[in-house]
C-alpha atoms as a PDB file:
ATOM      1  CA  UNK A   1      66.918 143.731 208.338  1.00  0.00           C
ATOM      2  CA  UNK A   2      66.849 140.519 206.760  1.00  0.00           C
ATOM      3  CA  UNK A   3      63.405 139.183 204.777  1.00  0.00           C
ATOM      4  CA  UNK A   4      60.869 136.957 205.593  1.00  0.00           C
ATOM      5  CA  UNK A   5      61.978 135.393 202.799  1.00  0.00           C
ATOM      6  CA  UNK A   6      65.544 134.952 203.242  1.00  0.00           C
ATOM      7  CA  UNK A   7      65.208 133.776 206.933  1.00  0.00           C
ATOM      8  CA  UNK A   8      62.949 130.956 205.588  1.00  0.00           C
ATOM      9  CA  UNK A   9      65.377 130.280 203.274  1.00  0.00           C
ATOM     10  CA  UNK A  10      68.105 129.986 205.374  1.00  0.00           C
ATOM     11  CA  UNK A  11      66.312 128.230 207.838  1.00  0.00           C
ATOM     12  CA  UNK A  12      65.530 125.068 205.491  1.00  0.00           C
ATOM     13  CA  UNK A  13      68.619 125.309 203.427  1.00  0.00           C
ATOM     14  CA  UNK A  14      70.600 124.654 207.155  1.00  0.00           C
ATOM     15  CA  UNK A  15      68.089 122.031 208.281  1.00  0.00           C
ATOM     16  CA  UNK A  16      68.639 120.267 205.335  1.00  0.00           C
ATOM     17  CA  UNK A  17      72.728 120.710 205.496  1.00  0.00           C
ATOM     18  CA  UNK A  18      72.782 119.374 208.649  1.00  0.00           C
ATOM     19  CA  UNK A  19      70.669 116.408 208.367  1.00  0.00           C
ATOM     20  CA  UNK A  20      73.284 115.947 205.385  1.00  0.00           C
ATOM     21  CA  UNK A  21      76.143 116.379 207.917  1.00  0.00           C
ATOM     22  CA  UNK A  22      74.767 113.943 210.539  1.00  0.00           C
ATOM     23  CA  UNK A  23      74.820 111.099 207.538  1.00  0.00           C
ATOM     24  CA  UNK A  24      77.985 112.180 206.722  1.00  0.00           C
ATOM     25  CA  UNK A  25      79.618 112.512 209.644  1.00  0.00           C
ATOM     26  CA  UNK A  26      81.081 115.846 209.146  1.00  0.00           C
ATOM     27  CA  UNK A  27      80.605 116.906 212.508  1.00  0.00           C
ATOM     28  CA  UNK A  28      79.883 115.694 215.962  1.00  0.00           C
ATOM     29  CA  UNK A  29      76.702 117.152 217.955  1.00  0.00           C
ATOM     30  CA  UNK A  30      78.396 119.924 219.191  1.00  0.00           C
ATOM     31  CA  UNK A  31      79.612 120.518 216.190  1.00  0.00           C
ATOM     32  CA  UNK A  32      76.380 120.181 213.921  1.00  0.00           C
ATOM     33  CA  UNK A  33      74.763 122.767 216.683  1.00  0.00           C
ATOM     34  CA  UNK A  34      78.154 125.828 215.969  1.00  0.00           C
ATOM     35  CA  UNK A  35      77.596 124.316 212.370  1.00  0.00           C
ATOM     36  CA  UNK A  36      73.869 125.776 212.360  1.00  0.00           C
ATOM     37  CA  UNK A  37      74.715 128.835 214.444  1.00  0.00           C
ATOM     38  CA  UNK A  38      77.699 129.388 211.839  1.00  0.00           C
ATOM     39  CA  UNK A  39      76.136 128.903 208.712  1.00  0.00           C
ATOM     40  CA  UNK A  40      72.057 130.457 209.593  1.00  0.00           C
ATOM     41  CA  UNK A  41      73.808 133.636 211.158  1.00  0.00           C
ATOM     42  CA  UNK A  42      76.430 134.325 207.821  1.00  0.00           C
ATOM     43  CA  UNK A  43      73.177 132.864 205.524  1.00  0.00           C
ATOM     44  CA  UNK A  44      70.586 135.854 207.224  1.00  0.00           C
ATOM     45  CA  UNK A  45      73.195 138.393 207.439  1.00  0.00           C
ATOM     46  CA  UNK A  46      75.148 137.739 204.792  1.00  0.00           C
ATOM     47  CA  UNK A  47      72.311 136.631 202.203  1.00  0.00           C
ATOM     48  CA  UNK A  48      73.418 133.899 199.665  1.00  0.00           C
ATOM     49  CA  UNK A  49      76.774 136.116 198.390  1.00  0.00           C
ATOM     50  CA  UNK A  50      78.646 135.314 201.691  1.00  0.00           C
ATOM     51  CA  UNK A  51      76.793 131.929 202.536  1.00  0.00           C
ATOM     52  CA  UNK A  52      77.947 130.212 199.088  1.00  0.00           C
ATOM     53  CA  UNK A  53      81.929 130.315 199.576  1.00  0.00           C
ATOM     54  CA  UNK A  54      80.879 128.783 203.034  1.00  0.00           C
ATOM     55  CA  UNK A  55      79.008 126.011 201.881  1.00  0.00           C
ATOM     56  CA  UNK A  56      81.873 125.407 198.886  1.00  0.00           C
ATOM     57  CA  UNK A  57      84.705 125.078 201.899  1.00  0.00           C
ATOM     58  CA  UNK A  58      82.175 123.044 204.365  1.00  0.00           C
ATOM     59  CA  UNK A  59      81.404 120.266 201.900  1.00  0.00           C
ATOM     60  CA  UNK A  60      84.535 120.019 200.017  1.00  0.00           C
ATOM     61  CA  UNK A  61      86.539 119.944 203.848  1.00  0.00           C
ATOM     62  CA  UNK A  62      83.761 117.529 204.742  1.00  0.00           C
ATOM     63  CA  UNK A  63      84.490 115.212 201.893  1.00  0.00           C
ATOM     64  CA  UNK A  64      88.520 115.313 201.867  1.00  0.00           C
ATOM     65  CA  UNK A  65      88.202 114.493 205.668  1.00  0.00           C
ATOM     66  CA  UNK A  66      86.570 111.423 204.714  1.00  0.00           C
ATOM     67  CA  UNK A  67      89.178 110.815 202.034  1.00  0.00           C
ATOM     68  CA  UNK A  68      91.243 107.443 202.445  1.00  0.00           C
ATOM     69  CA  UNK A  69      90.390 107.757 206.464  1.00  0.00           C
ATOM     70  CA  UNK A  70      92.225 104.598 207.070  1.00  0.00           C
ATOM     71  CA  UNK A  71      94.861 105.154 205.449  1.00  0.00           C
ATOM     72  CA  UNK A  72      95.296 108.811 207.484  1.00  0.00           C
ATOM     73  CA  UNK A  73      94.594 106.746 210.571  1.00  0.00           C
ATOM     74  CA  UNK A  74      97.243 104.324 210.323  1.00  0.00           C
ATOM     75  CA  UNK A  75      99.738 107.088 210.007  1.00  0.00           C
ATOM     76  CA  UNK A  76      98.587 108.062 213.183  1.00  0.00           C
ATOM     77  CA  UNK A  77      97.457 111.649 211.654  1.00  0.00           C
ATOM     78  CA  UNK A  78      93.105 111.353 211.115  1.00  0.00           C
ATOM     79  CA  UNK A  79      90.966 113.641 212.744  1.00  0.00           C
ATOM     80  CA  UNK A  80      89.255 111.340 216.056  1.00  0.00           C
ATOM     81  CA  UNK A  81      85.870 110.418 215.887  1.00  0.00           C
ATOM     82  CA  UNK A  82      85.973 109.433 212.154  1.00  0.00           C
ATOM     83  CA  UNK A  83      86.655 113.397 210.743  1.00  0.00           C
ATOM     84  CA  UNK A  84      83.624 114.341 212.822  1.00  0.00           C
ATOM     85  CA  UNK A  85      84.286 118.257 213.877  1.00  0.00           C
ATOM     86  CA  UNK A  86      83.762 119.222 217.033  1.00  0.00           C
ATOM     87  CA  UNK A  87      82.271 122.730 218.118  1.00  0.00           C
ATOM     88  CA  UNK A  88      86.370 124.105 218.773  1.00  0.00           C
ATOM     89  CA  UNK A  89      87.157 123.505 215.462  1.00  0.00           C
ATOM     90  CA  UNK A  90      84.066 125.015 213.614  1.00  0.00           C
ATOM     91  CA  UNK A  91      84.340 128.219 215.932  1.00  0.00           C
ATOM     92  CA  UNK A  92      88.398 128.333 215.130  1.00  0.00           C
ATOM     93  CA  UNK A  93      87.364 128.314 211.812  1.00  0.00           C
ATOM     94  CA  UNK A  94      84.307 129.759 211.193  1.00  0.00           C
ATOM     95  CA  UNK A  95      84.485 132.525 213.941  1.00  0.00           C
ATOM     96  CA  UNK A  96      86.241 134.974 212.282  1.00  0.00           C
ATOM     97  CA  UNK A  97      83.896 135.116 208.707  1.00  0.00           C
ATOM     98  CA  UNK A  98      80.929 135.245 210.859  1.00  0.00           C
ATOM     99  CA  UNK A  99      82.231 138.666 213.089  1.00  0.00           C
ATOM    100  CA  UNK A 100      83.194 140.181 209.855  1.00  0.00           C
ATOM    101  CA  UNK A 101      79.728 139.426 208.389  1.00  0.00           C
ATOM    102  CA  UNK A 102      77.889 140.794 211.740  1.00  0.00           C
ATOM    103  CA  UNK A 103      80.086 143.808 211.617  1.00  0.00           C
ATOM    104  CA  UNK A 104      79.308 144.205 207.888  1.00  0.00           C
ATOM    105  CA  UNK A 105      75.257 143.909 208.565  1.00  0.00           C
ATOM    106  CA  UNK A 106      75.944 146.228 211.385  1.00  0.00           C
ATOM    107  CA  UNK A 107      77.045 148.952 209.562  1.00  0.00           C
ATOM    108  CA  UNK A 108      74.999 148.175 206.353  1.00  0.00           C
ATOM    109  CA  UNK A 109      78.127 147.962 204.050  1.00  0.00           C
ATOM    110  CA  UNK A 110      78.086 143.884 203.093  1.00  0.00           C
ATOM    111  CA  UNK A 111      78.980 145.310 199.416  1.00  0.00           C
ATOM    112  CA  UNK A 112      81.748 146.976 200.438  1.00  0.00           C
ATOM    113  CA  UNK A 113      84.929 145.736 199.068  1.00  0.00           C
ATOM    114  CA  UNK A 114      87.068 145.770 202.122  1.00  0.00           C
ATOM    115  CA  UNK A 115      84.452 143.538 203.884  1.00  0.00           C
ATOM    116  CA  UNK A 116      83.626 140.719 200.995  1.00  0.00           C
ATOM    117  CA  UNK A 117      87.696 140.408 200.985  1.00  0.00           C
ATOM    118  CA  UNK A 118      88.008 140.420 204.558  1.00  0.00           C
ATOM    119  CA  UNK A 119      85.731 137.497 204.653  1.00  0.00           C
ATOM    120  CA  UNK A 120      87.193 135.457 201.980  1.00  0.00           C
ATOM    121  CA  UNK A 121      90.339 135.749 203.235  1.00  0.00           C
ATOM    122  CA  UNK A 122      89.473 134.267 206.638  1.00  0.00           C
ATOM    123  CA  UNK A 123      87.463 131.481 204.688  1.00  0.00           C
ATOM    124  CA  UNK A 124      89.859 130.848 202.088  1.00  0.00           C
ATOM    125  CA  UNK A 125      92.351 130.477 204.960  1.00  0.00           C
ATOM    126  CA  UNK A 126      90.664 127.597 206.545  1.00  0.00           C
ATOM    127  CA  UNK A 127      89.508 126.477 203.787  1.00  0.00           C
ATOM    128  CA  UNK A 128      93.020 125.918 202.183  1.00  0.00           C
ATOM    129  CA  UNK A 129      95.011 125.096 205.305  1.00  0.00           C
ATOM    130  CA  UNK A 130      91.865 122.392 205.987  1.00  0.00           C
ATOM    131  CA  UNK A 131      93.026 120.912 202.849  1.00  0.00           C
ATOM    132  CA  UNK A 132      96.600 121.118 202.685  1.00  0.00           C
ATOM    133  CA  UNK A 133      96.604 119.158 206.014  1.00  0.00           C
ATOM    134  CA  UNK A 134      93.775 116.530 204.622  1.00  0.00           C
ATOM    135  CA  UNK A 135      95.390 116.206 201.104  1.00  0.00           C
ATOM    136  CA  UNK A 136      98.808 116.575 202.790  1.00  0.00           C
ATOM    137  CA  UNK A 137      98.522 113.389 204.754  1.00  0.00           C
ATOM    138  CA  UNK A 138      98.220 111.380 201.613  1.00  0.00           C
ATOM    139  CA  UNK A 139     101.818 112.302 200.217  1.00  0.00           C
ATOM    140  CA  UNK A 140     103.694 109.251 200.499  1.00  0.00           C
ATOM    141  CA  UNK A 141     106.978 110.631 201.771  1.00  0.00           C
ATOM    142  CA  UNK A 142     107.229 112.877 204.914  1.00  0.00           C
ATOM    143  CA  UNK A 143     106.362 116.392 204.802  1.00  0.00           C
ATOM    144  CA  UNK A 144     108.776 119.260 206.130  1.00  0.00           C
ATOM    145  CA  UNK A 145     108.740 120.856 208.946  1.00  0.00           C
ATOM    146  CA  UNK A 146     108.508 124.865 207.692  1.00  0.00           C
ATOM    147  CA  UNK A 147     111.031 126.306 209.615  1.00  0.00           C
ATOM    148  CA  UNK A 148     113.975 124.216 208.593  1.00  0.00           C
ATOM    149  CA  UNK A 149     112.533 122.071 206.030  1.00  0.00           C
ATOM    150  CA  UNK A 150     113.652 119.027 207.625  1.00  0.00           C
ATOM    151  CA  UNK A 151     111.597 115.602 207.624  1.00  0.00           C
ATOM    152  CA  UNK A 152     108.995 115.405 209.884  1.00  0.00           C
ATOM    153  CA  UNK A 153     105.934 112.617 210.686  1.00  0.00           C
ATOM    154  CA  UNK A 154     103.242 112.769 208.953  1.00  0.00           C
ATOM    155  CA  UNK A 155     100.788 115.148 211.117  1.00  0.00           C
ATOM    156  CA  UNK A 156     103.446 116.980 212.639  1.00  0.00           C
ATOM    157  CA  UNK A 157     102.154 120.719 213.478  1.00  0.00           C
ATOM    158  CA  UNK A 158     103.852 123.112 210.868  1.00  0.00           C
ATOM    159  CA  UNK A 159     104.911 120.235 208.419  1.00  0.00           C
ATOM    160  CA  UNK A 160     104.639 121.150 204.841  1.00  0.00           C
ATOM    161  CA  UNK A 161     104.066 118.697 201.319  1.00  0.00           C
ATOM    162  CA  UNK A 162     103.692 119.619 198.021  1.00  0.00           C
ATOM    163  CA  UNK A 163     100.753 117.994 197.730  1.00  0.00           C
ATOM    164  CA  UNK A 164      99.154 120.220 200.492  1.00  0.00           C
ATOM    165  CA  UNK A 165     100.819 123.317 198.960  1.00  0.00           C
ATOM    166  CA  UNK A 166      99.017 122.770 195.773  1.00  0.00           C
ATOM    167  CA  UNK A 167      95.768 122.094 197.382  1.00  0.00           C
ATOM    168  CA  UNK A 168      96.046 125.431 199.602  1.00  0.00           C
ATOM    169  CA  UNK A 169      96.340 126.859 195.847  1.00  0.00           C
ATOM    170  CA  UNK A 170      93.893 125.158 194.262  1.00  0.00           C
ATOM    171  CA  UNK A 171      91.537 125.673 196.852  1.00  0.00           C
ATOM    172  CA  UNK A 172      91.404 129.244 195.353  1.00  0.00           C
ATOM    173  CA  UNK A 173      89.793 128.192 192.140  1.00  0.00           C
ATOM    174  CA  UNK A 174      86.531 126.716 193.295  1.00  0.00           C
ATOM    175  CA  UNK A 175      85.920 129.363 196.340  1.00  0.00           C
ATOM    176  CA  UNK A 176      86.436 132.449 193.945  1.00  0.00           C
ATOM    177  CA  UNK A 177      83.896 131.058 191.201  1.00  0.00           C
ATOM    178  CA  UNK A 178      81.048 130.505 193.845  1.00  0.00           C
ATOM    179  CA  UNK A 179      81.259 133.473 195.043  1.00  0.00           C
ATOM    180  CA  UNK A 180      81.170 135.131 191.289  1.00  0.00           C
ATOM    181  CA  UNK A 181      78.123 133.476 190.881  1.00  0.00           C
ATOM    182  CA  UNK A 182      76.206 135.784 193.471  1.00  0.00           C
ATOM    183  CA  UNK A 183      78.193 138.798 193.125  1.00  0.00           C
ATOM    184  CA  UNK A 184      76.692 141.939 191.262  1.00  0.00           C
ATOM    185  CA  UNK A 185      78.534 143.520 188.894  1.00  0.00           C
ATOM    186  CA  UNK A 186      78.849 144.242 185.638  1.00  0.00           C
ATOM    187  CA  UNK A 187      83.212 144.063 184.856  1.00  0.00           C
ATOM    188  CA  UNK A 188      82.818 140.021 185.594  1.00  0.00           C
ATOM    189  CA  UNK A 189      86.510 139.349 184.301  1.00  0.00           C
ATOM    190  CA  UNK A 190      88.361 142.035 186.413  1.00  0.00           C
ATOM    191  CA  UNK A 191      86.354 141.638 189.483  1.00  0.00           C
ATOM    192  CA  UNK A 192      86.907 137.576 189.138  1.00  0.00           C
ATOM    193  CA  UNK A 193      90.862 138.525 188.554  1.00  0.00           C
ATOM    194  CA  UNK A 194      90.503 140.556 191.389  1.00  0.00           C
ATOM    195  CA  UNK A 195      89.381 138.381 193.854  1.00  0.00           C
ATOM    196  CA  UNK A 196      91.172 135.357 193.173  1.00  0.00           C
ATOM    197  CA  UNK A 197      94.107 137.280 193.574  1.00  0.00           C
ATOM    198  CA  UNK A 198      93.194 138.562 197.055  1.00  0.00           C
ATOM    199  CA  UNK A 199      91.806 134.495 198.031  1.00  0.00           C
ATOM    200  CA  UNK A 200      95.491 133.320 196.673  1.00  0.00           C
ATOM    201  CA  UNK A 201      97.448 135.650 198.345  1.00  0.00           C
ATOM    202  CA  UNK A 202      95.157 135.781 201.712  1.00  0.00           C
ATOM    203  CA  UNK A 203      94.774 132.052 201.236  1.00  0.00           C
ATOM    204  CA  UNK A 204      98.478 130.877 201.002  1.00  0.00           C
ATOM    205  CA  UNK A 205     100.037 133.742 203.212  1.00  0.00           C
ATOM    206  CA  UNK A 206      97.267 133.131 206.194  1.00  0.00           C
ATOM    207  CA  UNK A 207      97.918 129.068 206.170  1.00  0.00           C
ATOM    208  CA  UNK A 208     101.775 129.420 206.042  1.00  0.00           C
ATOM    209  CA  UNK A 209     101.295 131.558 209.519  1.00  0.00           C
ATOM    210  CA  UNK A 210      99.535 128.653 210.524  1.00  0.00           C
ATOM    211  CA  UNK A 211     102.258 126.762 209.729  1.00  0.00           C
ATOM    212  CA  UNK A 212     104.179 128.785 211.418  1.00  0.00           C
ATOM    213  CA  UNK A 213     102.712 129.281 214.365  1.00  0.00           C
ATOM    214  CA  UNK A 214     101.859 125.205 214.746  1.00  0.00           C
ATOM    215  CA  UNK A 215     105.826 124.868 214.322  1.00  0.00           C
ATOM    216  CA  UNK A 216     107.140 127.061 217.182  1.00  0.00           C
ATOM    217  CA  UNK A 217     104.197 128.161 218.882  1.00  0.00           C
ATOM    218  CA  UNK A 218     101.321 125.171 219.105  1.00  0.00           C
ATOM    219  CA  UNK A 219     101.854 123.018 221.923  1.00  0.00           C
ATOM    220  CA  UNK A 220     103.397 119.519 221.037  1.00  0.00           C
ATOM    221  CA  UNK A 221     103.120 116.579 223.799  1.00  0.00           C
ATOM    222  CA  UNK A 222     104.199 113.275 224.231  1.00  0.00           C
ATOM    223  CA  UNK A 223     102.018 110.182 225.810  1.00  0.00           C
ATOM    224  CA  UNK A 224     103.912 108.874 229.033  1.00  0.00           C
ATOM    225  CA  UNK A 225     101.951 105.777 228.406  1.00  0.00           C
ATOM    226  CA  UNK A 226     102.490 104.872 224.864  1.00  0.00           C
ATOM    227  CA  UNK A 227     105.129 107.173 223.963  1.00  0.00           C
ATOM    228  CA  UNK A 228     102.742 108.260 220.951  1.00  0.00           C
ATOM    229  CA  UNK A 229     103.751 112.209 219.811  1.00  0.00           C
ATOM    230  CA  UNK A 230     100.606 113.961 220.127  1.00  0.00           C
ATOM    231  CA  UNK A 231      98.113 117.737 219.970  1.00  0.00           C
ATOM    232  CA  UNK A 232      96.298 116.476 222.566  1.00  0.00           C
ATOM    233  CA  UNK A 233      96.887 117.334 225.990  1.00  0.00           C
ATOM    234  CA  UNK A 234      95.419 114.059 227.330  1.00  0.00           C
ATOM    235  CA  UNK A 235      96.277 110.620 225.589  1.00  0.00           C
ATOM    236  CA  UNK A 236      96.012 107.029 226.815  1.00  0.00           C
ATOM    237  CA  UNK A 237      93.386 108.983 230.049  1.00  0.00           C
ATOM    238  CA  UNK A 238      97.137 110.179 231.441  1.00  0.00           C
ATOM    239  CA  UNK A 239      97.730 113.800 231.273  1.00  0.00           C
ATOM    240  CA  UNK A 240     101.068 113.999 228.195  1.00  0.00           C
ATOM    241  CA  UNK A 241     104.244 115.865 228.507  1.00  0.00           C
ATOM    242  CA  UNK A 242     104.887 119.201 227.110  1.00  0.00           C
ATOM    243  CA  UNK A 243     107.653 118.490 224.421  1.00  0.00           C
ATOM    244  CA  UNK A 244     107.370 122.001 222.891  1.00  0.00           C
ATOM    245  CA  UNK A 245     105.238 124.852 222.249  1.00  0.00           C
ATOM    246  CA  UNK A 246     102.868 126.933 224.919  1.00  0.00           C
ATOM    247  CA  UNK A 247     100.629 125.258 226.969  1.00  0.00           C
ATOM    248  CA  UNK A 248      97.363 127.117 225.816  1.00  0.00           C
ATOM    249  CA  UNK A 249      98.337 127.286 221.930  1.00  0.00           C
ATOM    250  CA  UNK A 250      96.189 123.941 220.487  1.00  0.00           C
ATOM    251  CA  UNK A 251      95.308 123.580 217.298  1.00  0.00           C
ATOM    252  CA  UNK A 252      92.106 125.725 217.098  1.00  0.00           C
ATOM    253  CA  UNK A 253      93.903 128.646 218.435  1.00  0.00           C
ATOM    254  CA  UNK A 254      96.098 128.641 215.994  1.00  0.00           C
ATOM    255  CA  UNK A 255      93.412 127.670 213.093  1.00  0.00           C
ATOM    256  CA  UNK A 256      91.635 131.066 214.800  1.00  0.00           C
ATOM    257  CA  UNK A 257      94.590 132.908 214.401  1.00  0.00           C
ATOM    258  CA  UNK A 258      95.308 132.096 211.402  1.00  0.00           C
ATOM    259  CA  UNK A 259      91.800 132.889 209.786  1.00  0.00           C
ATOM    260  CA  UNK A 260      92.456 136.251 210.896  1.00  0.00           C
ATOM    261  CA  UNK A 261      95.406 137.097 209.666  1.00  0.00           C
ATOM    262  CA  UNK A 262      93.850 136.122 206.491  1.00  0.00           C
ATOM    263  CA  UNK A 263      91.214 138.256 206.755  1.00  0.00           C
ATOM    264  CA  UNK A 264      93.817 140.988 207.675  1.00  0.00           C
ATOM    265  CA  UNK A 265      95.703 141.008 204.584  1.00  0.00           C
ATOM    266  CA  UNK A 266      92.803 140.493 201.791  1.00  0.00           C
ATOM    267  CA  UNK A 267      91.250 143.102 203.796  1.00  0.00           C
ATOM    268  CA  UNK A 268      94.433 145.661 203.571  1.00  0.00           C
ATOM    269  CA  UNK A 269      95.066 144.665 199.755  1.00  0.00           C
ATOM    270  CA  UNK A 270      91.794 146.060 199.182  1.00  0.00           C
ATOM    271  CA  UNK A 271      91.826 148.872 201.416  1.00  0.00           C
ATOM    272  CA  UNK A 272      95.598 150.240 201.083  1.00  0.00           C
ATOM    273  CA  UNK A 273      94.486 150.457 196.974  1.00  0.00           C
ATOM    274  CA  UNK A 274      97.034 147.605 196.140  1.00  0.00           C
ATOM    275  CA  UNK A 275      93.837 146.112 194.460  1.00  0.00           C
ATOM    276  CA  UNK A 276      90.610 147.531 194.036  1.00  0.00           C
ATOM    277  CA  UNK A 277      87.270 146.051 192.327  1.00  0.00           C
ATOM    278  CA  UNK A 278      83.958 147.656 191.962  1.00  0.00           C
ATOM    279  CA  UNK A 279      80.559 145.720 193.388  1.00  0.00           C
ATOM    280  CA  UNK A 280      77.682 147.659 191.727  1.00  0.00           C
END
């Protein structure tokens, strides 16, 4: 059970991070209130180990949300309300880390390997494919669609830059740090290999399925009013036209499909022996 302590902690380290987020603008209401939910549950469950990496991919996602806004706005690719979240896309992305962290309390094995991998890799999976689409958007050519790797518009589901490819890398090597900070063990410099082996791998593999998947499976429509490709199944208050994709496949299904897969594989690197690391 989780201390006295630790629940107070959590408590005013949220209030705090949200009255941060509502000056910010990270998120919208409904977002701030799956924010707390998120972030309290994975703080008093998880303790500061598994809250950290959180807090590394919420501000830093926050911030290059914010980046250049107009600029991503007059391509016709910025998040709506100003990069506000909304409570879909904190639960697509958060959803996953926070079973995995329940499960782990559950069972009383948060120190097992299998379960601090499985959790990165579903945070280090939103985290990087956050910021390969936020960081993507400033390239100054067109990105490439994955499947063929032809030229695409900017914000085009499944479209691929190098500048977002090297920020889904990069992503890697401020995640895996924060999370060193908290960890207990003695072998610092294998464990650190370790893991930011399993974030790159998990990391990269889990956003290219999203990329993937937002290629031939997200649904793509078109405004009847404007003409304006769009995610949205509404635009210009007229109901769009299906170009491509299935119906019920949006965005935040795939981002929650995504995170999962990443959890998958940094949890079967761990667990099939392909790497191993010790938390003492």
């Amino acid at each position: 059970m989780p201390s006295l302590g630790l629940i107070i902690e959590a408590t005013l380290v949220m209030i705090t991070l949200m009255l941060i987020s509502i000056k910010a603008g990270f998120v919208d209401p409904g977002g701030l209130i799956s924010s707390f939910a998120v972030g309290y549950t994975i703080y008093v469950f998880g303790d500061r180990l598994f809250f950290v990496p959180l807090l590394i991919f919420y501000i830093i996602a926050g911030l290059m949300t914010k980046l250049r806004y107009e600029e991503k706005r007059l391509k016709g690719a910025a998040e709506e309300k100003l990069g506000a979240r909304g409570w879909r896309n904190v639960l697509a992305n958060g959803g996953v880390a926070t079973t995995i962290v329940c499960m782990a309390a559950y069972t009383n094995n948060l120190l097992r390997p299998e379960f601090l991998a499985a959790y990165l890799g579903a945070i280090s999976t939103a985290y990087a494919d956050t910021l390969a689409t936020e960081i993507g958007l400033l390239y100054p050519r067109e990105p490439r669609l994955i499947t063929n790797m032809k030229p695409v518009p900017a914000g085009t589901p499944g479209g691929v830059s190098p500048y977002g490819t090297a920020a889904q890398l990069l992503s890697a090597f401020t995640i895996v740090p924060a999370t060193m900070l908290f960890l207990p063990t003695g072998d610092w410099s294998t464990v650190f290999f370790n893991l930011l082996v399993i974030v790159l791998a998990s990391s990269f593999l889990g956003s290219a399925f999203d990329s993937l998947m937002g290629a031939t499976m997200q649904a793509v429509y078109r405004c009847k009013i404007c003409g304006k490709t769009t995610e949205k199944r509404t635009h210009c208050n007229t109901e769009a036209q299906l170009l491509r994709g299935i119906k019920y496949i949006d965005n935040n299904m795939v981002n929650l499909i995504a995170t999962a897969v990443g959890a998958v594989i940094a949890y079967m690197l761990v667990y099939s022996g392909a790497i191993s690391f010790e938390i003492s």
